[in-house]
C-alpha atoms as a PDB file:
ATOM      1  CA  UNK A   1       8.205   2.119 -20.469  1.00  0.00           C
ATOM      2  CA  UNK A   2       9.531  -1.004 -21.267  1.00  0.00           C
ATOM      3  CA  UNK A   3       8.600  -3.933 -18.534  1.00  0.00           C
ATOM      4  CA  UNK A   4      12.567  -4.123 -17.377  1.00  0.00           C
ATOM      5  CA  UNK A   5      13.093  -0.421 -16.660  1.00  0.00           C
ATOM      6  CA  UNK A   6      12.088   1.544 -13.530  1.00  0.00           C
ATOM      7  CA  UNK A   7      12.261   5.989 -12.983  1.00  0.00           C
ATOM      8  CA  UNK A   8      11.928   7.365 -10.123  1.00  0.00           C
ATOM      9  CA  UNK A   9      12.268  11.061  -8.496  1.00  0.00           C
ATOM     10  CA  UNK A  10      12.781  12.212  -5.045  1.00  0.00           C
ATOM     11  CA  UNK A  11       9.527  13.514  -3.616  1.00  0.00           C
ATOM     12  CA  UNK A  12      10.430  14.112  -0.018  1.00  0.00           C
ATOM     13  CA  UNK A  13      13.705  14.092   1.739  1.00  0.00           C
ATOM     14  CA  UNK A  14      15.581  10.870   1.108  1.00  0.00           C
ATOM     15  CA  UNK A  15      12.127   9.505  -0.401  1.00  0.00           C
ATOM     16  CA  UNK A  16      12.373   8.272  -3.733  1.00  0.00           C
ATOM     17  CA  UNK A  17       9.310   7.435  -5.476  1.00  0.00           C
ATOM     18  CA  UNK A  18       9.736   4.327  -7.693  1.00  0.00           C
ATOM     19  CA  UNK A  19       7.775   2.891 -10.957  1.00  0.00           C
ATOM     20  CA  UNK A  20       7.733   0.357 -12.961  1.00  0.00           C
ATOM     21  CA  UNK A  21       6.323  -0.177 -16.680  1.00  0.00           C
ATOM     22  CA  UNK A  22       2.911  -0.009 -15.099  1.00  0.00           C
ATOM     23  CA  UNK A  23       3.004   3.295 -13.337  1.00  0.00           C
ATOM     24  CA  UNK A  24       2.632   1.139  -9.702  1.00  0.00           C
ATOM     25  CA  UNK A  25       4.211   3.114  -7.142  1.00  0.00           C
ATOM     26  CA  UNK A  26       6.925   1.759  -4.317  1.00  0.00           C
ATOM     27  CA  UNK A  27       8.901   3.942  -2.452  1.00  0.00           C
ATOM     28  CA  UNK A  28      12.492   4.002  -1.181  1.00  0.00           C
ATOM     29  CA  UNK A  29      12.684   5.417   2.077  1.00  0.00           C
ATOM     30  CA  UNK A  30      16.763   5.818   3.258  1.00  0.00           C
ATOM     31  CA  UNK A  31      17.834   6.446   6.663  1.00  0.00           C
ATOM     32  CA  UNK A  32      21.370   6.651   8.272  1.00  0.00           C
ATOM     33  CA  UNK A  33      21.792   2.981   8.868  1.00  0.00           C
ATOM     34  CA  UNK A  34      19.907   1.395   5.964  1.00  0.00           C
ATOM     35  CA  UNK A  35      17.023   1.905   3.859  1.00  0.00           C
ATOM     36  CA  UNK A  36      13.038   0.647   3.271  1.00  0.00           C
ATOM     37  CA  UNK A  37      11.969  -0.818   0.175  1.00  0.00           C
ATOM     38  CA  UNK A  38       8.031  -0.558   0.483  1.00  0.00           C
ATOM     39  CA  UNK A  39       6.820  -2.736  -2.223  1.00  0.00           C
ATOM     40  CA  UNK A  40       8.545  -4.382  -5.294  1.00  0.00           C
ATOM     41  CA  UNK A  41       6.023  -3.807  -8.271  1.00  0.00           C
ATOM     42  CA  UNK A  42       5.435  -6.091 -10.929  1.00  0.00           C
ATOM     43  CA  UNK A  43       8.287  -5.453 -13.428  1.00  0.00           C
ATOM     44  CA  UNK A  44      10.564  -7.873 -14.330  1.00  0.00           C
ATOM     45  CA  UNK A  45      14.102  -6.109 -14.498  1.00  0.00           C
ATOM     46  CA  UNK A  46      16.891  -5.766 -11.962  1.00  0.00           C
ATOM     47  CA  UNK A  47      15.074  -3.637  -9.601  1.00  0.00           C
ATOM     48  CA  UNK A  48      17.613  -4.670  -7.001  1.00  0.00           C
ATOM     49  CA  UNK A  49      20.303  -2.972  -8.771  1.00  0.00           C
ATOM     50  CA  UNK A  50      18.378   0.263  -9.465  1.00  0.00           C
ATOM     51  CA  UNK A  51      17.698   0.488  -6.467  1.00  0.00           C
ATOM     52  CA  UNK A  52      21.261   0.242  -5.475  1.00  0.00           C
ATOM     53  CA  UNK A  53      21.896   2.659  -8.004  1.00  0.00           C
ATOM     54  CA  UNK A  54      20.373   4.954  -5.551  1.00  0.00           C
ATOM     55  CA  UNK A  55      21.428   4.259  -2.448  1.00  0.00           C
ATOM     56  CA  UNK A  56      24.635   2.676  -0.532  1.00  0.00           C
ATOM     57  CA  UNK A  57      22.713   1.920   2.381  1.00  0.00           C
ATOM     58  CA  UNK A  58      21.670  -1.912   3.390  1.00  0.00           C
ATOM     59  CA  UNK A  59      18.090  -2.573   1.932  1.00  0.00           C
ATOM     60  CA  UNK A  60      15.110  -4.384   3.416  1.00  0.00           C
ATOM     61  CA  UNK A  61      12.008  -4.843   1.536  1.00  0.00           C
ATOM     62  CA  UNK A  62       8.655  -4.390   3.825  1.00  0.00           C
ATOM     63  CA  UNK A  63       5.858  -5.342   1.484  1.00  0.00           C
ATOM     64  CA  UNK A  64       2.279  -3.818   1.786  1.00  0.00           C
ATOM     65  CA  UNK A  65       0.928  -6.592   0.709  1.00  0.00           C
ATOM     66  CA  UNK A  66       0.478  -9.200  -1.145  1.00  0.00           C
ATOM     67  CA  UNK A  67      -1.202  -8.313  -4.499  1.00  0.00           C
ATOM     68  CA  UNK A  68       0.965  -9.078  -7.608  1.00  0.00           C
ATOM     69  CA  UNK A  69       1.374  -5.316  -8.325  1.00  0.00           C
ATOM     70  CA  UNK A  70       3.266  -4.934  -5.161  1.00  0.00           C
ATOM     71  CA  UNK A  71       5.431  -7.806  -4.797  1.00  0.00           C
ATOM     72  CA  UNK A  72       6.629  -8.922  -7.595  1.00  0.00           C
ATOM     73  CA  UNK A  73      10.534  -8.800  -7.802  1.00  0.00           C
ATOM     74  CA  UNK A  74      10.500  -9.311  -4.124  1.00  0.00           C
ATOM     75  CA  UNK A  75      12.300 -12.472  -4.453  1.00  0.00           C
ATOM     76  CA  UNK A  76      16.259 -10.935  -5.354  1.00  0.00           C
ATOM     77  CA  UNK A  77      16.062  -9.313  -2.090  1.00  0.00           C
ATOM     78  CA  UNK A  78      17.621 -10.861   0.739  1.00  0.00           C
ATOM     79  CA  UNK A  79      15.683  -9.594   3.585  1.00  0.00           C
ATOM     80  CA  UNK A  80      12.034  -9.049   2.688  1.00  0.00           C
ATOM     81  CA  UNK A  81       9.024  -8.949   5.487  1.00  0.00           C
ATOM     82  CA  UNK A  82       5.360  -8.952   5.009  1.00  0.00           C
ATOM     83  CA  UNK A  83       2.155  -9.795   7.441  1.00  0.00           C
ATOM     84  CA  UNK A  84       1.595 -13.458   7.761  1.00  0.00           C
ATOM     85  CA  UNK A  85      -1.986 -13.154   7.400  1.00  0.00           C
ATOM     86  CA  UNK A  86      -1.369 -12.227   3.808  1.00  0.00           C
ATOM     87  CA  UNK A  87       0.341 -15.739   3.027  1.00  0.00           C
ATOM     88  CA  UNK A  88      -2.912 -16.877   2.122  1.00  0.00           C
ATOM     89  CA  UNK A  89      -3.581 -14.064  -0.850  1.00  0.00           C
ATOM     90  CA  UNK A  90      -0.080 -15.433  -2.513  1.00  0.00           C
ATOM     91  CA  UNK A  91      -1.740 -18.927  -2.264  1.00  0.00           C
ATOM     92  CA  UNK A  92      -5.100 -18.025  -3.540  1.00  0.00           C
ATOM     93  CA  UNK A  93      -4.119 -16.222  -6.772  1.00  0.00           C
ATOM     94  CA  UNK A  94      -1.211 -18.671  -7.447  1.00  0.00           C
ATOM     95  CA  UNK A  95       1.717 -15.892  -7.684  1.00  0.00           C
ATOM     96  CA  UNK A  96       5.160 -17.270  -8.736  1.00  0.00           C
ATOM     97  CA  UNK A  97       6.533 -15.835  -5.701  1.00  0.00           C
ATOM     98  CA  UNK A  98       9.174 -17.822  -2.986  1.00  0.00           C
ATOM     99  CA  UNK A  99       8.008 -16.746   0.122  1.00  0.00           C
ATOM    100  CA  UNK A 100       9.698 -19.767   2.077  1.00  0.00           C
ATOM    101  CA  UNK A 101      12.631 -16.977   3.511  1.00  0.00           C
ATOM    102  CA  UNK A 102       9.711 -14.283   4.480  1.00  0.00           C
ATOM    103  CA  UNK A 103       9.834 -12.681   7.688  1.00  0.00           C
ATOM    104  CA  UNK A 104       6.801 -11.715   9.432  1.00  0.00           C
ATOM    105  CA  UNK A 105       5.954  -8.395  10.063  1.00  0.00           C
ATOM    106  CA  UNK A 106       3.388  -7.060  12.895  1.00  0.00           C
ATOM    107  CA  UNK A 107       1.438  -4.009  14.125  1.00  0.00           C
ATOM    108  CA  UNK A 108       3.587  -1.992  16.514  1.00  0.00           C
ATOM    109  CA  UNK A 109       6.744  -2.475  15.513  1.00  0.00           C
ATOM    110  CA  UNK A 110       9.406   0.052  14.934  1.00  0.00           C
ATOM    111  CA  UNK A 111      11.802  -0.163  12.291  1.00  0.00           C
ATOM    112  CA  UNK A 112      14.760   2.006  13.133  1.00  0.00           C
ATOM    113  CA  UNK A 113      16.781   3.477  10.076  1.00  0.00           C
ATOM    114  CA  UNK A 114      18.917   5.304  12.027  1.00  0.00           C
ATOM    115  CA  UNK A 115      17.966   9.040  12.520  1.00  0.00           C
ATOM    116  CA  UNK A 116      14.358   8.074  10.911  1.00  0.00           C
ATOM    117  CA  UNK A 117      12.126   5.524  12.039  1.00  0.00           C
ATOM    118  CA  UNK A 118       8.616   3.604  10.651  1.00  0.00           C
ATOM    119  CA  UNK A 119       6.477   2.125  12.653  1.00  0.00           C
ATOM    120  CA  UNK A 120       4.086  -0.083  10.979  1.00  0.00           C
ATOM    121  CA  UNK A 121       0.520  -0.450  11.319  1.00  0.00           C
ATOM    122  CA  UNK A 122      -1.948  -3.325  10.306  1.00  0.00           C
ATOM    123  CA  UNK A 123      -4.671  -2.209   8.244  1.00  0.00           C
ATOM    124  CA  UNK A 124      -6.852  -5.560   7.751  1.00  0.00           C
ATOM    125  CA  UNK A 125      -9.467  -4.936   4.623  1.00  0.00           C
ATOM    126  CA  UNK A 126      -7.941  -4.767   1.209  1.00  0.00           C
ATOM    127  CA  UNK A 127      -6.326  -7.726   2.020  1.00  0.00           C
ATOM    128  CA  UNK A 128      -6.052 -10.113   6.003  1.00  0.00           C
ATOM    129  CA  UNK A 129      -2.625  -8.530   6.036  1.00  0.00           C
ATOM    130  CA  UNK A 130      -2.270  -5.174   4.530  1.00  0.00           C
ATOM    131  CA  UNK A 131       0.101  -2.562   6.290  1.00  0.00           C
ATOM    132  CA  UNK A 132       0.915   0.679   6.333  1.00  0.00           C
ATOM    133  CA  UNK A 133       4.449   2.773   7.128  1.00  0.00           C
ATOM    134  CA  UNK A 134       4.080   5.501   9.517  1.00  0.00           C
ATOM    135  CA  UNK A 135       6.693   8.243   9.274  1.00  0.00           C
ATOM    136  CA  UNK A 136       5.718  10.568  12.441  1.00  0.00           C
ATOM    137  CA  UNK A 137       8.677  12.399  12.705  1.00  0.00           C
ATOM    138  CA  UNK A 138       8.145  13.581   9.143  1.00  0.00           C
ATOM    139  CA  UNK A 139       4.189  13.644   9.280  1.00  0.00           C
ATOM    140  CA  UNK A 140       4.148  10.904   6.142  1.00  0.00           C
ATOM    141  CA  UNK A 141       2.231   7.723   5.685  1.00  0.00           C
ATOM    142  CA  UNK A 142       2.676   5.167   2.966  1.00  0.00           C
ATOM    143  CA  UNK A 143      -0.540   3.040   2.286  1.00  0.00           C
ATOM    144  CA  UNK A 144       0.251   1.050  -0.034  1.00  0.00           C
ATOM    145  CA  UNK A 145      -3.412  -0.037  -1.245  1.00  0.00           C
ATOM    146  CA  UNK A 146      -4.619   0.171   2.243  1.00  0.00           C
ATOM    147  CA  UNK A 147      -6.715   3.551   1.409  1.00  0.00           C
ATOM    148  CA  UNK A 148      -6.344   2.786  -1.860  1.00  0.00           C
ATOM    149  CA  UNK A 149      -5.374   5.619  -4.945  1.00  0.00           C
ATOM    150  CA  UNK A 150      -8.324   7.787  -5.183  1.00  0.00           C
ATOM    151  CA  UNK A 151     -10.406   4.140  -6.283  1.00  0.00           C
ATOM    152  CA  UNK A 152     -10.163   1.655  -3.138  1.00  0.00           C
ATOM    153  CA  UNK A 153     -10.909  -1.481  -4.058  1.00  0.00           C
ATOM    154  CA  UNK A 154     -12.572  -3.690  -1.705  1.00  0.00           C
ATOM    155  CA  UNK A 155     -14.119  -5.854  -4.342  1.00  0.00           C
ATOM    156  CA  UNK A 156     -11.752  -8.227  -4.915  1.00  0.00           C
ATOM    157  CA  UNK A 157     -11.322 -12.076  -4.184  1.00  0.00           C
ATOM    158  CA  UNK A 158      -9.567 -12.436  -0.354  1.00  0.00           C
ATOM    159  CA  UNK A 159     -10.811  -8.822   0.436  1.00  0.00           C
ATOM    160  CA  UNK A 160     -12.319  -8.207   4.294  1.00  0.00           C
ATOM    161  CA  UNK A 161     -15.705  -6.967   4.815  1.00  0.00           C
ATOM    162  CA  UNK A 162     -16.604  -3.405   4.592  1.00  0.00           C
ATOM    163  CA  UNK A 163     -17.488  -3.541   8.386  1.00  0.00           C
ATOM    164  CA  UNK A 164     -13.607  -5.347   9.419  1.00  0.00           C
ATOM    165  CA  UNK A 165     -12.154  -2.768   6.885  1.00  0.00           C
ATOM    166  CA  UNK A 166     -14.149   0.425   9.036  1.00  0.00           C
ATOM    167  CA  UNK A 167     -12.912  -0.689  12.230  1.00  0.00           C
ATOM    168  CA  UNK A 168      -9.041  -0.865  10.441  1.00  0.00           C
ATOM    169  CA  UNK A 169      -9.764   2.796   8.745  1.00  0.00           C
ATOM    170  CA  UNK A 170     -11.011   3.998  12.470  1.00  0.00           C
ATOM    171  CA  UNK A 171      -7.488   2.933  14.140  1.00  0.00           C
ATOM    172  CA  UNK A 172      -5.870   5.071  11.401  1.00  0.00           C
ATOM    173  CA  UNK A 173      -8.216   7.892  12.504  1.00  0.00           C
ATOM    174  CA  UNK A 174      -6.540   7.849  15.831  1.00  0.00           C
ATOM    175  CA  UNK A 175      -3.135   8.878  14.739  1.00  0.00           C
ATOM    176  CA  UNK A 176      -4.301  11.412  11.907  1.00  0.00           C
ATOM    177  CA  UNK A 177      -2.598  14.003  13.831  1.00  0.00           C
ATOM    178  CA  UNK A 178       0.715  11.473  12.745  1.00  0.00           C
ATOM    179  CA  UNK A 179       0.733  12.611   9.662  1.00  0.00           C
ATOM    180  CA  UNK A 180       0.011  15.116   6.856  1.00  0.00           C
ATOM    181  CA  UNK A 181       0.425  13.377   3.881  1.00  0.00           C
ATOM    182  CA  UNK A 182      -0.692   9.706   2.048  1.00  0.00           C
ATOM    183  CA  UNK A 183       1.804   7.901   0.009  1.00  0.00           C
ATOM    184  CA  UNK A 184      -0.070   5.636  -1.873  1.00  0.00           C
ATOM    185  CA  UNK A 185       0.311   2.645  -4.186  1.00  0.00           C
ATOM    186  CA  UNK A 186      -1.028   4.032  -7.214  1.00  0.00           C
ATOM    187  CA  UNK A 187       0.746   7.788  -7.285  1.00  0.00           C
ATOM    188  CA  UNK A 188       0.465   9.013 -11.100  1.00  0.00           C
ATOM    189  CA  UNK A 189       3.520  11.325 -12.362  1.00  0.00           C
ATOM    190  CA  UNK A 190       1.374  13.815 -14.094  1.00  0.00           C
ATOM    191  CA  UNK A 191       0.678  15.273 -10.557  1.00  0.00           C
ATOM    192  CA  UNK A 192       2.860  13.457  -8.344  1.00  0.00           C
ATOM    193  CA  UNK A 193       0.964  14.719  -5.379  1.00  0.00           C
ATOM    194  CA  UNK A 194       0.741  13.120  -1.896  1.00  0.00           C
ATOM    195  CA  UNK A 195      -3.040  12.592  -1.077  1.00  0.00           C
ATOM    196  CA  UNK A 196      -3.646  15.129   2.132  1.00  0.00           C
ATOM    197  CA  UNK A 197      -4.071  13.530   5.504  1.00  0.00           C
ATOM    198  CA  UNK A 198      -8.163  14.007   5.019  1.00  0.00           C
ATOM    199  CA  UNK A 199      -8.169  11.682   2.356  1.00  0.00           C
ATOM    200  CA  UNK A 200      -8.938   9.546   5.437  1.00  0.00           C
ATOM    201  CA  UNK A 201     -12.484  11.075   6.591  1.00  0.00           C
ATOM    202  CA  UNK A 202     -13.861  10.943   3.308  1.00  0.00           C
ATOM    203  CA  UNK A 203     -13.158   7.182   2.922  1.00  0.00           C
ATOM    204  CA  UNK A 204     -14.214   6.597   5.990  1.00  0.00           C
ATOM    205  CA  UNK A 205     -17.848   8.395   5.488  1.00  0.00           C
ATOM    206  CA  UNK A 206     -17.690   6.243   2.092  1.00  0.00           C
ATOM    207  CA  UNK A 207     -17.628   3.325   3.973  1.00  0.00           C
ATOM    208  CA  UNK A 208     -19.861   4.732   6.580  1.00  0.00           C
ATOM    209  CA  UNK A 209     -22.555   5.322   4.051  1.00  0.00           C
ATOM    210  CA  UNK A 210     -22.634   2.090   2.229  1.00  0.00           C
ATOM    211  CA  UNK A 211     -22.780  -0.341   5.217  1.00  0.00           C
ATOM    212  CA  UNK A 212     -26.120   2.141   7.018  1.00  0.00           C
ATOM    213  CA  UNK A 213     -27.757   2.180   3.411  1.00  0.00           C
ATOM    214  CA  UNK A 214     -27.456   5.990   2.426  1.00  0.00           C
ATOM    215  CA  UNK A 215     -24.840   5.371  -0.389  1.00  0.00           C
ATOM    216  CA  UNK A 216     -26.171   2.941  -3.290  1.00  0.00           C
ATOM    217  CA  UNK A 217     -23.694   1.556  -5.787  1.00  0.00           C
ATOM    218  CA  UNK A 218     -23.122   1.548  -9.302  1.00  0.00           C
ATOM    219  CA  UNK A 219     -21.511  -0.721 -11.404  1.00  0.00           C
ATOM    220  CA  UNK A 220     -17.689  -0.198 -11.513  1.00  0.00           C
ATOM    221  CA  UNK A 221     -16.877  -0.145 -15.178  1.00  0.00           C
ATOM    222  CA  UNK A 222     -12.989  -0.050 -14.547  1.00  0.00           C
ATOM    223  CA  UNK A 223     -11.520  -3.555 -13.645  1.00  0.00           C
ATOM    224  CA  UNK A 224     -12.134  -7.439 -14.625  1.00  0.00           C
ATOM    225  CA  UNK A 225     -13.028  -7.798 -10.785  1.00  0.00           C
ATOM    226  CA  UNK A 226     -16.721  -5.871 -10.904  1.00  0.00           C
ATOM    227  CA  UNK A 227     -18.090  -4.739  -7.971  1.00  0.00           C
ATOM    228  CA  UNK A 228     -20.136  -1.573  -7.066  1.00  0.00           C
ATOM    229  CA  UNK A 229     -18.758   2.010  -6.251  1.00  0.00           C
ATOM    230  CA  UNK A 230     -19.415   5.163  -4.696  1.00  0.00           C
ATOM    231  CA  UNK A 231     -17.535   8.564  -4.427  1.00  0.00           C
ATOM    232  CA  UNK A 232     -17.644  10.636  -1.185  1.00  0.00           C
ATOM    233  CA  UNK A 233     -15.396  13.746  -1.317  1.00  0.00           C
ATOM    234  CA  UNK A 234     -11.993  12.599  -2.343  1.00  0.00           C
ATOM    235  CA  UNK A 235     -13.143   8.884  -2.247  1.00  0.00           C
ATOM    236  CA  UNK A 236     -14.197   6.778  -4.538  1.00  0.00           C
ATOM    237  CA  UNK A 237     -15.030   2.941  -3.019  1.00  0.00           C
ATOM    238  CA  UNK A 238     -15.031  -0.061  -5.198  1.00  0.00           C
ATOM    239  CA  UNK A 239     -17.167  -2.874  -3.147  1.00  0.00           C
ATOM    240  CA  UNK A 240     -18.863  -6.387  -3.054  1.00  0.00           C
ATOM    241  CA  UNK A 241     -22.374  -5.825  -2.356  1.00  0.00           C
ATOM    242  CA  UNK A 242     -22.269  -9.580  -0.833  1.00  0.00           C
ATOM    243  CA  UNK A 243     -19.180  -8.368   1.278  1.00  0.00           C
ATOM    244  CA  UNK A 244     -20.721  -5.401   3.370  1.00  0.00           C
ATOM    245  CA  UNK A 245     -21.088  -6.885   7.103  1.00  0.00           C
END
């Protein structure tokens, strides 16, 4: 796909699915009143007017956070809201990104869509200010990177420690009766299945096992950033050895 064009396809009621040239996943998520944009992708075409190719409604953009994969594009929206704490992530890896007109977005609150509402959840670990969407009505949550796409990635620069990142995954484990299904950052088209809501324990025992010792790394042979990994279950977890506790 070439770097300007975006596809998507509907994969739950008045849920589009978005990607770019890369295959990262964003989703459009359209209520009465106005519509989500979770995450912007790093293409570089009008994804402002595909995405009003889609829907009528008013759209804010609510950015998981701040990695260039998920935000790029963010700046031809008007309204566009991401965790503060994540400020610092656009800073460290120098993005070209105008975040002077950002709102800040918190754990707790409720954005109301009209007959469908999200309320948003801080997940500190992949990055100081990662969120998540929670649909409950509709049993859906979309991650983001937050519990990652199959491979979480905890390894790289301006990532929490494993321990922080347990205690965020454990908060999650309170509401798993919230929600069946994980939208994730990373959905690939050739299944274009939503990971199931136990996804959650096996990244948590992941996690679990490398911080008490009974999981030992190997090298991660799939990214420029290194790091050491382990698969439990469903889970594979992509770490810093030096960022454990």
């Amino acid at each position: 796909m070439d770097a300007d064009k975006y596809s998507s396809i509907i994969v739950e009621e008045k849920v589009w699915h978005i990607s770019d040239c890369r295959g990262d996943s964003f989703y459009l998520i359209v209520g009465d009143k106005k519509a989500i944009l979770f995450d912007t992708g790093m293409g570089t075409g009008d994804l402002k007017g595909y995405i009003q190719s889609l829907t009528s409604k008013p759209i804010e953009v609510i950015i998981s956070h701040a990695h260039w994969d998920h935000i790029m594009q963010a700046n031809q929206f008007e309204k566009v809201f991401i965790n503060y704490k994540d400020i610092e992530i656009i800073e460290l890896f120098n993005m070209d990104i105008d975040y002077s007109n950002f709102l800040d977005i918190k754990d707790g609150e409720i954005i109301d869509l009209g007959k469908r509402k999200l309320e948003v959840i801080e997940v500190p670990g992949h990055t100081p200010g990662s969120i998540v969407l929670l649909d409950r009505e509709n049993k859906l949550l979309f991650s983001g990177d937050a519990l990652g796409a199959g491979h979480t990635w905890m390894q790289l620069p301006g990532c929490l420690s494993l321990s922080v990142y347990l205690e965020s995954l454990y908060k999650l484990l309170r509401k798993i009766n919230e929600f069946e299904k994980i939208y994730n950052g990373h959905l690939t088209y050739r299944d274009m299945v939503a990971f199931p809501s136990s996804y959650l324990y096996d990244l948590i025992k992941a996690v679990e096992k490398v911080i008490n010792g009974e999981l030992a790394g190997e090298p991660y042979p799939y990214s420029n950033f290194g790091g050491l990994y382990v698969t439990y279950g469903a889970a594979t977890l992509v770490y810093n050895p030096e960022n454990i506790k």
